[in-house]
Structures are given as C-alpha cells and as structure tokens.
Protein backbone atom coordinates (compact mmCIF):
# COMPACT_ATOMS: atom_id res chain seq x y z
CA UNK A 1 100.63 68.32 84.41
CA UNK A 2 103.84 67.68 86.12
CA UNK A 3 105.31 70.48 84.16
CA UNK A 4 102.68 73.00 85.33
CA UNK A 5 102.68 72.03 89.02
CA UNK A 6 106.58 72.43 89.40
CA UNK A 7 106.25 75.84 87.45
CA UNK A 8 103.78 76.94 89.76
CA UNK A 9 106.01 76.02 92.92
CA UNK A 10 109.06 77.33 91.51
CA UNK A 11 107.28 81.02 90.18
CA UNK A 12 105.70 81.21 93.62
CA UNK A 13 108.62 80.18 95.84
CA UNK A 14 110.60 83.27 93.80
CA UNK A 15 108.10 85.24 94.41
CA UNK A 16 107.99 84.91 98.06
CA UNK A 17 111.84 85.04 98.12
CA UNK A 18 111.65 88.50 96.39
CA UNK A 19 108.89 89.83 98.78
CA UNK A 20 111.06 88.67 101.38
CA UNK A 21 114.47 89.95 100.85
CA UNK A 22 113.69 93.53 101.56
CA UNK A 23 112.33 92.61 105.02
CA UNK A 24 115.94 91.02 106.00
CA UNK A 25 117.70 92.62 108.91
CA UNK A 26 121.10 91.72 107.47
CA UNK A 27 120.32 93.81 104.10
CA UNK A 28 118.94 97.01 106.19
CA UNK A 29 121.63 98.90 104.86
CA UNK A 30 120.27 98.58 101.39
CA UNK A 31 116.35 98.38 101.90
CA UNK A 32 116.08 100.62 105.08
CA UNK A 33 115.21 104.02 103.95
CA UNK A 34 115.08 106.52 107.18
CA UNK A 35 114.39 105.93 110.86
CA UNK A 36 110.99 107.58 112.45
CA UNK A 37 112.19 109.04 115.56
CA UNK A 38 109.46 111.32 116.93
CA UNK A 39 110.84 112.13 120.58
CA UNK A 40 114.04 114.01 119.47
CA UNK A 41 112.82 117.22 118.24
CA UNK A 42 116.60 118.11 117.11
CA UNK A 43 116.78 115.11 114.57
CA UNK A 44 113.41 116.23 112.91
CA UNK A 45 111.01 112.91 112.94
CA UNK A 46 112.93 111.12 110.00
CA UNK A 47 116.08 110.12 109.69
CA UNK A 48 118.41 109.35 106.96
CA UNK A 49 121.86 108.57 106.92
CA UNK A 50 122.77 111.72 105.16
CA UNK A 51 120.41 113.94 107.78
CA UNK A 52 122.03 111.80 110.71
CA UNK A 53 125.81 112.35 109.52
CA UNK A 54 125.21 115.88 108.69
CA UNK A 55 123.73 116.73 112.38
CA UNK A 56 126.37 115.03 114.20
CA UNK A 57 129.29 116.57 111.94
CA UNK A 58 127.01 120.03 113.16
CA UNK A 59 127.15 118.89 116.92
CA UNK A 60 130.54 117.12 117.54
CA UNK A 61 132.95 118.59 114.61
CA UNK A 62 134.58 115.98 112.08
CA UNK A 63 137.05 115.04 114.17
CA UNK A 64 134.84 114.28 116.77
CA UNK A 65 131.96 112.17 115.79
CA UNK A 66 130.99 109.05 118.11
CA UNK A 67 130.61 106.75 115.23
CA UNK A 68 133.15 106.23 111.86
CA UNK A 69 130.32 104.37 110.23
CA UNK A 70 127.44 105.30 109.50
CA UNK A 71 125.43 101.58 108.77
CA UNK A 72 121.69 101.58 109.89
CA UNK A 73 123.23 99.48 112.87
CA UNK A 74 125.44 102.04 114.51
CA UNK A 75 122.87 104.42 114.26
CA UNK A 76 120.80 102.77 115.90
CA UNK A 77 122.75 101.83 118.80
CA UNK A 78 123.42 105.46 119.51
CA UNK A 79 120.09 106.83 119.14
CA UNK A 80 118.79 103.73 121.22
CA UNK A 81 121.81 105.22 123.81
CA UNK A 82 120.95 109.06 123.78
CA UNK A 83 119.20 110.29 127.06
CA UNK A 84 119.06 107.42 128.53
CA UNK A 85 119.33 108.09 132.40
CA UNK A 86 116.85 111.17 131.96
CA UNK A 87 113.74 109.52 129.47
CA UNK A 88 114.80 105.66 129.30
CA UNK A 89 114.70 103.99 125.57
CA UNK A 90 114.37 106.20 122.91
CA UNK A 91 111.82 104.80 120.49
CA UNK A 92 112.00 104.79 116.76
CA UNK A 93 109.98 102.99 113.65
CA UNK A 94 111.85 101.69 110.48
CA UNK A 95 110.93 103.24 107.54
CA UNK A 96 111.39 100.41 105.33
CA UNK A 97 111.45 99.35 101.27
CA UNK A 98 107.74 99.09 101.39
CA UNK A 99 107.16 102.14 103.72
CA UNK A 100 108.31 104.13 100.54
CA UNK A 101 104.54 104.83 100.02
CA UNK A 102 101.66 105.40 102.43
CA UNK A 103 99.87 102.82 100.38
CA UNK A 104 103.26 100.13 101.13
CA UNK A 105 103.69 99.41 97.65
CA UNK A 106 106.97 98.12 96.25
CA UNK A 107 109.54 100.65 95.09
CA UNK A 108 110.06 100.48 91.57
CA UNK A 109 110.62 104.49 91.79
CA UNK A 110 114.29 104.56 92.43
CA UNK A 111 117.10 108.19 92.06
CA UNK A 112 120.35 106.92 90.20
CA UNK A 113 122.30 107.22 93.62
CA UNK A 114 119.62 104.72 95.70
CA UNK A 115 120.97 101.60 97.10
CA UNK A 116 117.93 99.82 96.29
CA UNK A 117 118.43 100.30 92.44
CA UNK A 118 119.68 97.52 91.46
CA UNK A 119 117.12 95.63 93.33
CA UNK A 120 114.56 97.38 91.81
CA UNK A 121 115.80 97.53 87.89
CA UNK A 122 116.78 93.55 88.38
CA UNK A 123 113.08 92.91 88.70
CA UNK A 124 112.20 95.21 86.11
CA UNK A 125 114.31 94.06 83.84
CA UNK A 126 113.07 90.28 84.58
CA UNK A 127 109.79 91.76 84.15
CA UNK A 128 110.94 92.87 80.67
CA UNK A 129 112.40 89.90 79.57
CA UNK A 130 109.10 88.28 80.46
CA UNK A 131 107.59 90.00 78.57
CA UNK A 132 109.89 89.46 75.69
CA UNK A 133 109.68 86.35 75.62
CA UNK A 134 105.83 86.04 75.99
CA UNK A 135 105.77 88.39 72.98
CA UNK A 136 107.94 86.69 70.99
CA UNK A 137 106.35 82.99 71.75
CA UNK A 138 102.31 84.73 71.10
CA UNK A 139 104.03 86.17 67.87
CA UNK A 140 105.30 82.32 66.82
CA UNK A 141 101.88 80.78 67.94
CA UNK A 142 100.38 83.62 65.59
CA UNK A 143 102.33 82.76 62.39
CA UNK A 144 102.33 79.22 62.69
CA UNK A 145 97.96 79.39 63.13
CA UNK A 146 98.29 81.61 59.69
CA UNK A 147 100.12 79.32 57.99
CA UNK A 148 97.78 76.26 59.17
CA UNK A 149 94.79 78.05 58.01
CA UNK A 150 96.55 79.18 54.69
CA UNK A 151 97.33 75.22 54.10
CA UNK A 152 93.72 74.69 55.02
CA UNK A 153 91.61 72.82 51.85
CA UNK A 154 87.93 74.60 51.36
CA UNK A 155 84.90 72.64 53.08
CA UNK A 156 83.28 73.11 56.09
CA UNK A 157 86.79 71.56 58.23
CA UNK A 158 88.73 74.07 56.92
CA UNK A 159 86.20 76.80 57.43
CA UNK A 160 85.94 75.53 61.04
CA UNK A 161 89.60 75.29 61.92
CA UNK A 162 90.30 78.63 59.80
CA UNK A 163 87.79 80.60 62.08
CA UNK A 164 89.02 78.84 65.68
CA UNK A 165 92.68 80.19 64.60
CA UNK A 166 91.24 83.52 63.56
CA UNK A 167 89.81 83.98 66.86
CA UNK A 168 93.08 82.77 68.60
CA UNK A 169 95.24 85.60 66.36
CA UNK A 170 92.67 87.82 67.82
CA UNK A 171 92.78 87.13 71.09
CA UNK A 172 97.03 86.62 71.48
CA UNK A 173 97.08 90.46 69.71
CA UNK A 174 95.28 91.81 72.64
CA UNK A 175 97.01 89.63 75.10
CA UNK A 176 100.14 91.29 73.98
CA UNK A 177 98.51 94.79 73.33
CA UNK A 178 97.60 95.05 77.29
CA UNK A 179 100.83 93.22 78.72
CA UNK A 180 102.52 96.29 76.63
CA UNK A 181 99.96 98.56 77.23
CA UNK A 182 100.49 98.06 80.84
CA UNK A 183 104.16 97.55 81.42
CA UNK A 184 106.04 98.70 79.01
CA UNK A 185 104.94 102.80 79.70
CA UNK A 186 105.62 101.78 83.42
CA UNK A 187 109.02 100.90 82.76
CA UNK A 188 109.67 104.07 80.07
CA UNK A 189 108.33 106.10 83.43
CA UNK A 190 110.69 103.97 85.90
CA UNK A 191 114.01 104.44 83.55
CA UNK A 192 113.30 108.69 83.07
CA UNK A 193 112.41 108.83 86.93
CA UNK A 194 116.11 106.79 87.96
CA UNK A 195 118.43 109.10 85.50
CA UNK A 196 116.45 112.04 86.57
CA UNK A 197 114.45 113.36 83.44
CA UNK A 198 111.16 113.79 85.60
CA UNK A 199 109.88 113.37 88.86
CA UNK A 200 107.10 110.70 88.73
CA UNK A 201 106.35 110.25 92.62
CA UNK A 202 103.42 111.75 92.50
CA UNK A 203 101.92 109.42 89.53
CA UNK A 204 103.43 106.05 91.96
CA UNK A 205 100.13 105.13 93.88
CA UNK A 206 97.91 106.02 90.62
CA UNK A 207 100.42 103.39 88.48
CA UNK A 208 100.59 101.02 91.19
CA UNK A 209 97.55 100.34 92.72
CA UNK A 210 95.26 101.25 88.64
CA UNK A 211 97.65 100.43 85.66
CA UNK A 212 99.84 97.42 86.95
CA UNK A 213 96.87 94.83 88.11
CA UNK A 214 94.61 95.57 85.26
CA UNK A 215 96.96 93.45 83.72
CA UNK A 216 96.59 90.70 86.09
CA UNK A 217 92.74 91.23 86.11
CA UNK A 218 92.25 91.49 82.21
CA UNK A 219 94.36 88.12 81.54
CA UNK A 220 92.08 85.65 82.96
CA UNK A 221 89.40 87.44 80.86
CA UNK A 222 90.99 86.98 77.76
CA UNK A 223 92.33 83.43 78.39
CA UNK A 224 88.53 82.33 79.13
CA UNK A 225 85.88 82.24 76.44
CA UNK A 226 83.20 82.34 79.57
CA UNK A 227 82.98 86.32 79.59
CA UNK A 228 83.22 86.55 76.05
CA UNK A 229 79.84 83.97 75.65
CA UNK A 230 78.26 85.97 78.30
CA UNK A 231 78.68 89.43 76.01
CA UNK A 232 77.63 87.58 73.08
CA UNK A 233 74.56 86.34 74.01
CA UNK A 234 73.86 89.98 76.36
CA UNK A 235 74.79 91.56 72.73
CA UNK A 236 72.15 88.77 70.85
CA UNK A 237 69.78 89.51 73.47
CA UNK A 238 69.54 93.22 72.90
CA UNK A 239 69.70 92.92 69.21
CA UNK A 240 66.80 90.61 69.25
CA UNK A 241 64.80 92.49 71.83
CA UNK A 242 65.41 95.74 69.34
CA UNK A 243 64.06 93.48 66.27
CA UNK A 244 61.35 92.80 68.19
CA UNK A 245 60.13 96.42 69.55
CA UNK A 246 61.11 97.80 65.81
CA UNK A 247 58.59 94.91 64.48
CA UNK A 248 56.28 96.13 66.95
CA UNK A 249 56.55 99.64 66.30
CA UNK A 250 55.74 98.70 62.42
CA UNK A 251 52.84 96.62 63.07
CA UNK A 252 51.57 99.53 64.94
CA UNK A 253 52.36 102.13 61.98
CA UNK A 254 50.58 99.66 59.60
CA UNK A 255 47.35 99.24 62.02
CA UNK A 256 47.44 103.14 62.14
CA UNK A 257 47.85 103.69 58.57
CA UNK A 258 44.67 101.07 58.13
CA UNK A 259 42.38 102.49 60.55
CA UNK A 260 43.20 105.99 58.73
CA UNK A 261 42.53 104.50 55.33
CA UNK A 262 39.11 102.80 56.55
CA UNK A 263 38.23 106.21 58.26
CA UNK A 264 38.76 108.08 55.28
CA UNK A 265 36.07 105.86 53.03
C-alpha cells in the first residue's frame, strides 16, 4: 500500500512539474513561440523571432539595429517602447507552448530546428520506454501464467486456475495491443513530422484530442471485470430471449401444422 501511495505522489508531482515547465518565464526563450501584436499593422499580428529580426534588419540596416539580441525579452521591451508618447502601451499576447493549437494541446509536433524539441522527444521517448517496459513486464506475467497452467495436474483445481490464467493472457494481449495501437503510430507520425518526411499538423487535434485518451479510457475497462460481466450477462440475455421467441415461433408452427391436419380430416 505504501508502495502504491508514494508511486502515485511521485507520477503526479512529475506530472505537474512537466505541465509546468513550459509556463516558466525564465524558459520563454525555448517554449514561447510568437508574440500576438494586433495594433502594429507593419509587424503583421504574429511575431516570431525570425519575422521580428528580419523587419528590423528591413527598417534600420544591419549595422543599425536597436537590439544585438534577439531573446523574447528584448523584444519585448522594444515593442512595449514603440509609439509610446503618441498611443501609450503597446499591447501584445504570448503565443505560448500550449497556444501551438487552437484546441491548447501539448506540442508533440515539433520541425528538426524547434527549440522545444528536445522537450518534446524527452517525453516521448519516456513515453516509449514506458511502454517498453510495460510490454516487456505483461509479456513475463504471460509466460510465467503458461507455464503455471502447463504444471497444472487435471481435476477441477487445475481446470479452475488454468481458465483464470487463460483469461489473464487474454486480457494483458489487448492491454498491450491498444497501448501500441495507440502510441506507438503516434510516435512513428511525431519522428517523420520532426526530420521532415510529412507534414502532420493537420492530423494534431484529430490524434490528440481521439487516439491518445482512448488509451486512458479503454485501460480501466480492461483492468475491471465489471464491464465485461455487464456484456456477458446483456449477451446471455439476448441469447436467451432469442431461445425463447425461436421456441415460440415453433410451438406456433406445430399448433398451425395441427389445426391444418385436424381441418383436413
């Protein structure tokens, strides 16, 4: 019990940390994707650093540019600083790590040259070892149940125990059929996206917010037996409301087919 309590603290307190850390102010350099500015018309709505350098170097020349870095910071302070005697503070929205997507998902959809790669591949690579690791503990679990019920004596105990671990091979192959099912073609789809084989933005929200939580949904299924009596005895129902209306149905043929017969004589 102890065990499973200080699990559950530590897998939620890095979970929150890893939410977190994109929100930082002292990491905007990495996680902050553009700037919204919507009251200079000549800096187009967004900005990026590479839109911002490339209409000052326009304006002022090389040589002549009001800032020699180009951090999320000093672009701030001079966009905060432009017009200010004529409209007051120019105001702006951060387009941040989660403001990747209209639907604020996390960005797992990341170009080779992105800062935020690394963040991004380190939890899917986690995610992968995970997984690993899951697959290759199910996989133990699944042998050592087959050799248990091979060692298994005939009689109704060893029928018993031979059919509980039959059920529990079944139900660790489809554990680890929709954890693959589910991640592993996300990741394939991450990795070709990052080196640049195909362009799977438009798929993100339709992965994101359908593929990746079935997972999460279908696991408590499988891990409880509740749903799985609740089909049977739906299934048992049905079957036995069909034997009864096809015992029906011949009771009434063989009335039919009596009457007829008594008609005839």
């Amino acid at each position: 019990y102890v065990v499973l309590v200080s699990i559950f603290f530590i897998t939620a307190g890095l979970s929150i940390a890893i939410a977190v850390t994109p929100t930082l102010s002292h990491l905007e350099d990495v996680f902050v994707n553009a700037l919204y500015v919507p009251d200079i018309n000549f800096l187009r709505g967004f900005v990026t650093k590479k839109s911002f350098k490339h209409t000052l170097t326009s304006y002022y020349g090389k040589t002549r540019l009001p800032i020699t870095s180009f951090s999320w910071k000093s672009i701030k302070s001079l966009i905060e600083g432009m017009f200010t005697n004529e409209y007051g503070r120019i105001p702006y929205k951060i387009v941040g790590f989660y403001g990747n997507d209209p639907v604020c998902l996390f960005k797992f959809f990341v170009s080779s040259g992105d800062p935020q790669a690394i963040f991004s591949w380190s939890l899917l690579g986690l995610n992968f070892l995970c997984f690993g690791i899951i697959f290759l503990s199910y996989v133990a679990v699944f042998f050592i149940t087959s050799i248990s019920s091979s060692s298994l004596s005939q009689g109704a105990t060893g029928n018993l125990v031979r059919n509980r671990n039959s059920r529990l091979q079944q139900k660790i192959s489809i554990i680890i059929l929709t954890d693959f099912l589910c991640w592993v073609p996300f990741i394939i789809i991450s990795f070709l996206h990052t080196i640049g084989t195909i362009d799977a933005s438009p798929w993100y929200a339709l992965l994101s917010i359908l593929i990746l939580p079935i997972n999460s949904v279908i696991n408590p299924l499988l891990y409880d037996d509740t749903v799985g009596k609740i089909l049977s005895k739906i299934f048992r129902r049905n079957k036995q409301d069909a034997n009864v209306e096809t015992e029906i149905n011949d009771n009434r043929m063989q009335t039919t087919e009596l009457t007829l017969d008594i008609a005839r004589e």
